[in-house]
PDB file of N, CA and C in Angstrom:
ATOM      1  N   UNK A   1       7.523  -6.398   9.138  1.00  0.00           N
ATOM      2  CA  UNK A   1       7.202  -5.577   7.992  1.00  0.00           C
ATOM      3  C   UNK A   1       5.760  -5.103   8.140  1.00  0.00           C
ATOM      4  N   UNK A   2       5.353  -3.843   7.944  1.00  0.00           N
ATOM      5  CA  UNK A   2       4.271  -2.960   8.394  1.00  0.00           C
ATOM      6  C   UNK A   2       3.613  -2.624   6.618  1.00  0.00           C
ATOM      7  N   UNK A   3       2.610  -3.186   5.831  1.00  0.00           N
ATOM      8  CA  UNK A   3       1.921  -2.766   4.916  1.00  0.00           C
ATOM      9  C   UNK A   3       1.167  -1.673   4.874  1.00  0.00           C
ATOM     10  N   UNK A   4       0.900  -0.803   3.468  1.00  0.00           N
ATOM     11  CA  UNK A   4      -0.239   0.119   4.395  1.00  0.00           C
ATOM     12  C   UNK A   4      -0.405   0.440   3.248  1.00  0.00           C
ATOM     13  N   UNK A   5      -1.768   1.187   2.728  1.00  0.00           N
ATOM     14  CA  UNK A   5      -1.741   1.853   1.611  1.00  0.00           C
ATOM     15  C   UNK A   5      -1.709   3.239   1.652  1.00  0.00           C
ATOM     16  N   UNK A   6      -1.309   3.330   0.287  1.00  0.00           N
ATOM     17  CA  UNK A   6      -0.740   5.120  -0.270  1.00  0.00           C
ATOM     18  C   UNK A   6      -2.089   5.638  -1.068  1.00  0.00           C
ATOM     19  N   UNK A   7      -1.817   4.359  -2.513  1.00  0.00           N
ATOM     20  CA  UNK A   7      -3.037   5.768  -3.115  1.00  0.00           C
ATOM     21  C   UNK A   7      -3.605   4.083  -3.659  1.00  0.00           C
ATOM     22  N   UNK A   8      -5.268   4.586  -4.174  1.00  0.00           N
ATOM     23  CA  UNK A   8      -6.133   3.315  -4.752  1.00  0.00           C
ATOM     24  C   UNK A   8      -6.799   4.281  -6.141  1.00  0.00           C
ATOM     25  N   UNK A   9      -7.016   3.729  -6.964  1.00  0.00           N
ATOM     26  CA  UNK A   9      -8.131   4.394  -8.031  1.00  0.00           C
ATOM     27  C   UNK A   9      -8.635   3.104  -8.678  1.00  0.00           C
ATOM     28  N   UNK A  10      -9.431   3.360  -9.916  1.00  0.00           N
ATOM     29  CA  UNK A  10     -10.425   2.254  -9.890  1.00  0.00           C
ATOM     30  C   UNK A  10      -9.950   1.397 -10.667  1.00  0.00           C
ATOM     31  N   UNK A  11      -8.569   1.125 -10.979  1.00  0.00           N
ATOM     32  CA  UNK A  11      -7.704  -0.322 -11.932  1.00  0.00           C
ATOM     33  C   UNK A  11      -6.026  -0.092 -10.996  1.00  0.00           C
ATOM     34  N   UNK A  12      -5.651   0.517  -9.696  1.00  0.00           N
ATOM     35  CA  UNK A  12      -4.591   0.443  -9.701  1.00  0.00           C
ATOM     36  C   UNK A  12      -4.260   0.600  -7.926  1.00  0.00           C
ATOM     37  N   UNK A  13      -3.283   0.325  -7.716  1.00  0.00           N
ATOM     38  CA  UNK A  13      -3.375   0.242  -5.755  1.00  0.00           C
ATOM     39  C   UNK A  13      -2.192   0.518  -5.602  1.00  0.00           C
ATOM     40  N   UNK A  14      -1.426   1.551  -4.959  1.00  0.00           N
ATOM     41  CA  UNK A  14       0.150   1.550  -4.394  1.00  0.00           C
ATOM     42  C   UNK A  14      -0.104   1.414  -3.226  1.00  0.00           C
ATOM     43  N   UNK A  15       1.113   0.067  -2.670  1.00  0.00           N
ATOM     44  CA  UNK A  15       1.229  -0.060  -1.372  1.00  0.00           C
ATOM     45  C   UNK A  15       2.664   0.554  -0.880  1.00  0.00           C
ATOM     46  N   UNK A  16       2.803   0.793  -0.067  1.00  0.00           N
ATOM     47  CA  UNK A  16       3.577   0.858   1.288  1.00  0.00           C
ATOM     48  C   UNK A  16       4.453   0.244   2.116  1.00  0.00           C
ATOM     49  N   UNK A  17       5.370  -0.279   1.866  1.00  0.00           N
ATOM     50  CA  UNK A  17       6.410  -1.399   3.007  1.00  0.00           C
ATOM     51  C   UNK A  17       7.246  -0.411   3.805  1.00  0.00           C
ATOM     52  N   UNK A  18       7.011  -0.482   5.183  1.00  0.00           N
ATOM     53  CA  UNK A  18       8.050  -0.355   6.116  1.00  0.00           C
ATOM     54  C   UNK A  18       8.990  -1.598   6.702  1.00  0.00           C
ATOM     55  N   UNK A  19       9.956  -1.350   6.766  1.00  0.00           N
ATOM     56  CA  UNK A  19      11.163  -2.088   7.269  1.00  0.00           C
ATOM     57  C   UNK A  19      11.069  -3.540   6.651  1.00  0.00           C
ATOM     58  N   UNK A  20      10.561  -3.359   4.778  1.00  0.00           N
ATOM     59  CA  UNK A  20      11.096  -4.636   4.087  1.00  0.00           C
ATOM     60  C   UNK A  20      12.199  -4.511   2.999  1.00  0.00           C
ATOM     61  N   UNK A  21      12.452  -5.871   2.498  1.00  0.00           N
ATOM     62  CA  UNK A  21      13.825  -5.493   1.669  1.00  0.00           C
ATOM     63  C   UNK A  21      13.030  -6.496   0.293  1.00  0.00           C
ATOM     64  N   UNK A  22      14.180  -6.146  -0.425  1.00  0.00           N
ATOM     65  CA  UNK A  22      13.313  -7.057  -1.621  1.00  0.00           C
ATOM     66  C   UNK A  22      12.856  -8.070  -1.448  1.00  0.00           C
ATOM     67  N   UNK A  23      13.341  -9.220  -0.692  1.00  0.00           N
ATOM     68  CA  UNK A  23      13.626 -10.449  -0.727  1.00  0.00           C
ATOM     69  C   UNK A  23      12.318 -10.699  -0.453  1.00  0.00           C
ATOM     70  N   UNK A  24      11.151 -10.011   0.554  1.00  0.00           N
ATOM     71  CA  UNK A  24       9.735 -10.271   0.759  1.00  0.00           C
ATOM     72  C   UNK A  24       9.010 -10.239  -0.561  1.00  0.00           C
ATOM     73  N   UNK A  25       9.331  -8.660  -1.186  1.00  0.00           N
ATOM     74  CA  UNK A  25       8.257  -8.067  -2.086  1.00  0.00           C
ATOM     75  C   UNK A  25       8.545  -9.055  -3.179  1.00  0.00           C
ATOM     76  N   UNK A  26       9.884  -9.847  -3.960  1.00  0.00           N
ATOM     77  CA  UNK A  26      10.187 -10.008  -5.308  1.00  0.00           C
ATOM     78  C   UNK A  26       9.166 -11.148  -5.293  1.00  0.00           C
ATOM     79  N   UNK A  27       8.885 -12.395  -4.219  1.00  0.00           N
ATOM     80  CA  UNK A  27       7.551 -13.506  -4.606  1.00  0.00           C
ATOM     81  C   UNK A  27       5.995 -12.769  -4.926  1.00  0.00           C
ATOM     82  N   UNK A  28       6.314 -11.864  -4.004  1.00  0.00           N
ATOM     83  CA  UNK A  28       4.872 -11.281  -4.418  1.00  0.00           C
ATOM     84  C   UNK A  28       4.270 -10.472  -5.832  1.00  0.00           C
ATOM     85  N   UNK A  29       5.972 -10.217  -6.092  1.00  0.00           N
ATOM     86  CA  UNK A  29       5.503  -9.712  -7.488  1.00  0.00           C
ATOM     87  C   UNK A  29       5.731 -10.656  -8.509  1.00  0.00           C
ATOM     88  N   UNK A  30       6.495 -12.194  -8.441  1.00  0.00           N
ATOM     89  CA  UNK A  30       6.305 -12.737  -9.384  1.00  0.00           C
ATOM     90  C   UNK A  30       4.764 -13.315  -9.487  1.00  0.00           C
ATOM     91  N   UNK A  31       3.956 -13.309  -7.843  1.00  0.00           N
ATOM     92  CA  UNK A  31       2.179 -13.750  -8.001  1.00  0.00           C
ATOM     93  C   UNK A  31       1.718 -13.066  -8.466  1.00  0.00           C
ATOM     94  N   UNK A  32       2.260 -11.909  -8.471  1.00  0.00           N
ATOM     95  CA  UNK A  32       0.846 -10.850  -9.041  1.00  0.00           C
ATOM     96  C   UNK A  32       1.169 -10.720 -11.012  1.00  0.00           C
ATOM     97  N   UNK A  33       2.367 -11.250 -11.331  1.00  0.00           N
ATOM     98  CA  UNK A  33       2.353 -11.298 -12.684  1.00  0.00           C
ATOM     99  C   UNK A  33       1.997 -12.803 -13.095  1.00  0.00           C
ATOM    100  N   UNK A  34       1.774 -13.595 -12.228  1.00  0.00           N
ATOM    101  CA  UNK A  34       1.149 -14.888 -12.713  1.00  0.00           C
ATOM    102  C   UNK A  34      -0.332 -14.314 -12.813  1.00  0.00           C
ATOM    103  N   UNK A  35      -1.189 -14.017 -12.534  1.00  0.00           N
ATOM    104  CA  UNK A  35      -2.322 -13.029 -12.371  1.00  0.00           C
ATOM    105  C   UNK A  35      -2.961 -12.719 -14.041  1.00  0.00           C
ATOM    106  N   UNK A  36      -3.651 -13.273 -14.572  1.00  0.00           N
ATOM    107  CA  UNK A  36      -3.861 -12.595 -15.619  1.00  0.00           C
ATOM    108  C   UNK A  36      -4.316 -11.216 -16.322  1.00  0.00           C
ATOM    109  N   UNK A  37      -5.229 -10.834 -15.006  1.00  0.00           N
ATOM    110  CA  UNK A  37      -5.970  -9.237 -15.154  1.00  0.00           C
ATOM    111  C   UNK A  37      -5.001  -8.386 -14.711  1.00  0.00           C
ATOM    112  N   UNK A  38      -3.643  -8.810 -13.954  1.00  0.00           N
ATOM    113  CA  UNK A  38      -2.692  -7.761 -13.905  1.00  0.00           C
ATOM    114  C   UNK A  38      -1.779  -7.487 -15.088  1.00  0.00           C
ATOM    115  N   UNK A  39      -2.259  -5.668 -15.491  1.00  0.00           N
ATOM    116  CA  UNK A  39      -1.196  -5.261 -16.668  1.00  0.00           C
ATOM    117  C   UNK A  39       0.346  -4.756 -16.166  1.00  0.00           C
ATOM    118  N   UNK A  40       0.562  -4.283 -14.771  1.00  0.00           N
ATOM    119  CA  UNK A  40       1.757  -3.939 -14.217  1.00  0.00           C
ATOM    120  C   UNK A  40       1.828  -4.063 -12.893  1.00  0.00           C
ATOM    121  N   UNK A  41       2.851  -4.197 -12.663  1.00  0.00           N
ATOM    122  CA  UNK A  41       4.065  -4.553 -11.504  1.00  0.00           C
ATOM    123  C   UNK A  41       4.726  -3.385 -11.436  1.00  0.00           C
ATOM    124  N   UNK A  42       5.229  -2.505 -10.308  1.00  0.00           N
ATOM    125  CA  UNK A  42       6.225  -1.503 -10.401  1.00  0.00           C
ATOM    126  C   UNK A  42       6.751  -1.561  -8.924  1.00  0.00           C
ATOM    127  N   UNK A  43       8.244  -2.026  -8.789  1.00  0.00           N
ATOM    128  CA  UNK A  43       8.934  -1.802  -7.366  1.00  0.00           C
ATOM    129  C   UNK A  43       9.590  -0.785  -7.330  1.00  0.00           C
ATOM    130  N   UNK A  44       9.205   0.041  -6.449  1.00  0.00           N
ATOM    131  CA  UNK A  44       9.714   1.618  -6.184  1.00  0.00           C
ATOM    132  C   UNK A  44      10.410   1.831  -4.963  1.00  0.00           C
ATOM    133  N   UNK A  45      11.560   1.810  -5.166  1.00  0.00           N
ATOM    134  CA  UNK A  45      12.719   2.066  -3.630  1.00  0.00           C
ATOM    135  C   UNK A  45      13.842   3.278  -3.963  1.00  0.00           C
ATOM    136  N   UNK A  46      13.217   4.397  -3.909  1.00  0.00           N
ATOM    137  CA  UNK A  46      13.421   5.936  -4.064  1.00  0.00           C
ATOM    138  C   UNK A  46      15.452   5.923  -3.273  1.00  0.00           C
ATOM    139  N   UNK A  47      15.028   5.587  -2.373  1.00  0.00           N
ATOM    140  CA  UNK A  47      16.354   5.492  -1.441  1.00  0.00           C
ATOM    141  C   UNK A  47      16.257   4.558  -0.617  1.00  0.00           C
ATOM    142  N   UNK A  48      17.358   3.450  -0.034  1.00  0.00           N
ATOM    143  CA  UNK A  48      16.830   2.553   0.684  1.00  0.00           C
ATOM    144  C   UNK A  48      17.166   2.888   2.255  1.00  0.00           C
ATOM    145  N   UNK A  49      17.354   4.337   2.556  1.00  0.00           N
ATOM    146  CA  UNK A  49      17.777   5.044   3.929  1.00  0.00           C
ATOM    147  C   UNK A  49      16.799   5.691   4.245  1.00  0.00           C
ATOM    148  N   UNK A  50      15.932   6.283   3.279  1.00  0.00           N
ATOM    149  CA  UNK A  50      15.399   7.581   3.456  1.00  0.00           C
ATOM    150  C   UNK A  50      13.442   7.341   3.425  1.00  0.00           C
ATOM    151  N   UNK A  51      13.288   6.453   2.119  1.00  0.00           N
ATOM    152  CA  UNK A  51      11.713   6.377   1.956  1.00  0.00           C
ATOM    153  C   UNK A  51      11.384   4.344   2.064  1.00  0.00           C
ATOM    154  N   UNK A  52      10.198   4.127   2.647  1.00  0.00           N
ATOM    155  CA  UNK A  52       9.421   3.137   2.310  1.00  0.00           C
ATOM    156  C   UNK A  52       9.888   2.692   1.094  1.00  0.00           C
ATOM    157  N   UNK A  53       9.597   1.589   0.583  1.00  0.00           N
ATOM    158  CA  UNK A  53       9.579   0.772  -0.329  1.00  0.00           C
ATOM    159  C   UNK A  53       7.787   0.982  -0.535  1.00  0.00           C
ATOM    160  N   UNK A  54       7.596   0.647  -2.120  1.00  0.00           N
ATOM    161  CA  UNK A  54       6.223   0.635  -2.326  1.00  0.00           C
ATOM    162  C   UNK A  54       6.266   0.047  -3.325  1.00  0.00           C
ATOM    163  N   UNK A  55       5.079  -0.738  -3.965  1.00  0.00           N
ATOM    164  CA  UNK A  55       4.855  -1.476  -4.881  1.00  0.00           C
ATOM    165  C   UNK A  55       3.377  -0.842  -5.587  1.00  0.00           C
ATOM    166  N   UNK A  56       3.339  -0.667  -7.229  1.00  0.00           N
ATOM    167  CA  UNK A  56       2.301  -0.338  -8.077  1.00  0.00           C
ATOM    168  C   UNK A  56       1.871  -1.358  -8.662  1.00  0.00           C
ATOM    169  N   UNK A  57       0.647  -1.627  -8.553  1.00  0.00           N
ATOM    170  CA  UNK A  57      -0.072  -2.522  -9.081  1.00  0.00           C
ATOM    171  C   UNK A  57      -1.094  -1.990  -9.933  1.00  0.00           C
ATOM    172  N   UNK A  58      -1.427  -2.202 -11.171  1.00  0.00           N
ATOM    173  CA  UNK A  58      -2.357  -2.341 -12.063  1.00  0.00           C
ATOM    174  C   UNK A  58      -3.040  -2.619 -12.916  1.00  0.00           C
ATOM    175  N   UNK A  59      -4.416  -2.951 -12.992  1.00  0.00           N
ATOM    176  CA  UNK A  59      -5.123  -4.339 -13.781  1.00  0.00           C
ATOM    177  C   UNK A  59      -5.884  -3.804 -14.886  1.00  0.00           C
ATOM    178  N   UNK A  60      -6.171  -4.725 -15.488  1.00  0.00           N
ATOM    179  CA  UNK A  60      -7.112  -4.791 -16.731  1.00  0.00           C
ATOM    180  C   UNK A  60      -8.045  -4.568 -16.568  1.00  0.00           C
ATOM    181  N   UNK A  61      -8.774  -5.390 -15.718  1.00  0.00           N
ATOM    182  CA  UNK A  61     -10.343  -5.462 -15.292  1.00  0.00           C
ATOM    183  C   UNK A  61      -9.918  -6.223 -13.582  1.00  0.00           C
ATOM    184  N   UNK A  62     -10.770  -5.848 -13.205  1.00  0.00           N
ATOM    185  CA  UNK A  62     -11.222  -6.091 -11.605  1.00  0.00           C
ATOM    186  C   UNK A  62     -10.673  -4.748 -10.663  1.00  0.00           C
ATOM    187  N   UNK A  63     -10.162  -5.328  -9.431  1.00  0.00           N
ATOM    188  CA  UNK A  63      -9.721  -4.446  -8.538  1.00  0.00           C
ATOM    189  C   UNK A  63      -8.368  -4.768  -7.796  1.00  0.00           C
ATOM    190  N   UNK A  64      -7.512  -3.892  -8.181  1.00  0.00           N
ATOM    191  CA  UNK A  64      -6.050  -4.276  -7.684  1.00  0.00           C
ATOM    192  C   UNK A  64      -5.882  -4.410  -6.393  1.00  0.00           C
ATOM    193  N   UNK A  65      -6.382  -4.310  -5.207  1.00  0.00           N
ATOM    194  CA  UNK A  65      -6.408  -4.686  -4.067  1.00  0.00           C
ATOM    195  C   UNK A  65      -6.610  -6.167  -4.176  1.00  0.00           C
ATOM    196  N   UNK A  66      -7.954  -6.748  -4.408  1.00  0.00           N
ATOM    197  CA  UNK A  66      -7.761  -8.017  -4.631  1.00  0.00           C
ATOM    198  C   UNK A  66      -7.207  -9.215  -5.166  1.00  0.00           C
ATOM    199  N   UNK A  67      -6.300  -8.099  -6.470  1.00  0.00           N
ATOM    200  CA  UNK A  67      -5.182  -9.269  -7.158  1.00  0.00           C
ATOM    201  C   UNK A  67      -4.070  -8.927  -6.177  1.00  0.00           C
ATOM    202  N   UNK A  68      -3.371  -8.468  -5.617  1.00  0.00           N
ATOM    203  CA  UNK A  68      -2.928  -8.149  -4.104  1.00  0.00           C
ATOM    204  C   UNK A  68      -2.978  -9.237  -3.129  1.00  0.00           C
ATOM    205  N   UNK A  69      -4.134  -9.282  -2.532  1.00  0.00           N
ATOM    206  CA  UNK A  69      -4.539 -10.079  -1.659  1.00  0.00           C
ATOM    207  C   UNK A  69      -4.505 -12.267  -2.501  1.00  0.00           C
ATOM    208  N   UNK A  70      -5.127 -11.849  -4.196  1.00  0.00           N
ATOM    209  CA  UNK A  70      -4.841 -13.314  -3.786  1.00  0.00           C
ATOM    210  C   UNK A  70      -3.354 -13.155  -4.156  1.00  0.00           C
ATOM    211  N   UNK A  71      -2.464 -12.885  -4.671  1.00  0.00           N
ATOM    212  CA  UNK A  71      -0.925 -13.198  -4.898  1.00  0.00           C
ATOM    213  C   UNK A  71      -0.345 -13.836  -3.292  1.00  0.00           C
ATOM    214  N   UNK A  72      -0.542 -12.649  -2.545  1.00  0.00           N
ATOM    215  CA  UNK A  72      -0.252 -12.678  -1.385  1.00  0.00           C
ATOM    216  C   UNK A  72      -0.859 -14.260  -0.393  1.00  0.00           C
ATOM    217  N   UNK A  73      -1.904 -14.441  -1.078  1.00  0.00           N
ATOM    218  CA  UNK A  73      -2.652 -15.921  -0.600  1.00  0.00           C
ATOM    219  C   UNK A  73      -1.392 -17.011  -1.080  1.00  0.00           C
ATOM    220  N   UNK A  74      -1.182 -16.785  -2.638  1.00  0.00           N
ATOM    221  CA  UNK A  74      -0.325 -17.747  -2.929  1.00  0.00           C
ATOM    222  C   UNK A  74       0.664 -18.358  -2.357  1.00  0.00           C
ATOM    223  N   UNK A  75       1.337 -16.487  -2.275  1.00  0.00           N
ATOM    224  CA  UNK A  75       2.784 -17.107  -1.521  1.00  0.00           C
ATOM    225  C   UNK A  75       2.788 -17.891  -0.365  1.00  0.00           C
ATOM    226  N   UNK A  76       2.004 -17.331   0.443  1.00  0.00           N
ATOM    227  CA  UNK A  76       1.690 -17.948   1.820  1.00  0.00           C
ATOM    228  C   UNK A  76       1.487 -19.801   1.382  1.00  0.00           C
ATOM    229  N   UNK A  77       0.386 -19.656   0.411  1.00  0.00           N
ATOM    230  CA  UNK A  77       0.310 -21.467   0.257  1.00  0.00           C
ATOM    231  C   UNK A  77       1.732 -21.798  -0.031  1.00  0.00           C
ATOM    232  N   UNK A  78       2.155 -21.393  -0.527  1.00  0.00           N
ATOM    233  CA  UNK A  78       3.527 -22.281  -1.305  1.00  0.00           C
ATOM    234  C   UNK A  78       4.668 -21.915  -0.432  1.00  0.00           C
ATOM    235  N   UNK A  79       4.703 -21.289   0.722  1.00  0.00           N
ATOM    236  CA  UNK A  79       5.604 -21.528   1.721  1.00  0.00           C
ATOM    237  C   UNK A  79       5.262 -22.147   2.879  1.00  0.00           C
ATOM    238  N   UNK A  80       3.695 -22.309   3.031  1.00  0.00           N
ATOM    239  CA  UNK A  80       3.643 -23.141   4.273  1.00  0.00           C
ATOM    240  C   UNK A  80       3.367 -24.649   3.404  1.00  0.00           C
ATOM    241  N   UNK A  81       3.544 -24.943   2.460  1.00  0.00           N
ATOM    242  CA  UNK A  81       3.985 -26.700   2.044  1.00  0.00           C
ATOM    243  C   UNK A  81       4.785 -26.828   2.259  1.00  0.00           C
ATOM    244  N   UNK A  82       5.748 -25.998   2.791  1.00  0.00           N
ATOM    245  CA  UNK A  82       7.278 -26.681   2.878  1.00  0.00           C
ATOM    246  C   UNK A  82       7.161 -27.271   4.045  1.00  0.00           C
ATOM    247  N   UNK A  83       7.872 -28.269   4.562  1.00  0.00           N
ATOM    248  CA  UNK A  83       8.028 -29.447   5.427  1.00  0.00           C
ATOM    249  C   UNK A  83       9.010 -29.740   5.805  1.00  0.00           C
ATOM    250  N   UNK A  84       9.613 -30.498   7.284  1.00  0.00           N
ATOM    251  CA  UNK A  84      10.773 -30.524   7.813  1.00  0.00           C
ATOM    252  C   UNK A  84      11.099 -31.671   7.143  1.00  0.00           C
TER     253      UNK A  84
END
């Protein structure tokens, strides 16, 4: 899966997924609504043949790239605790 960004302004960030399916994006958006300065979540999959998948993020206060980045920290912690 290839991330990338689309558009940024100064409370909001759309990203970009190539060749993902929900099953990546849906943890990341339940981190980013654990998040308190995040006011929205938006999963956008126009067609699932034709366009990217992209995700809208936008906050209260701070910078949506970085509530982004820590969600994305989360998941990572809470899948590498798992253990054989």
């Amino acid at each position: 899966m290839q991330t990338y960004l689309v558009d940024k302004t100064d409370n909001s960030v759309t990203l970009g997924f190539k060749n993902a399916n929900i099953t990546l994006i849906t943890p990341l958006m339940k981190a980013l609504y654990d998040i308190e300065d995040v006011a929205m979540v938006r999963y956008i999959d126009k067609h699932p043949e034709l366009a990217d998948k992209t995700l809208y993020v936008e906050v209260k206060s701070g910078d949506a790239l970085d509530a982004v980045k820590k969600a994305s920290q989360a998941v990572s912690d809470y899948y590498s605790e798992i253990k054989e």
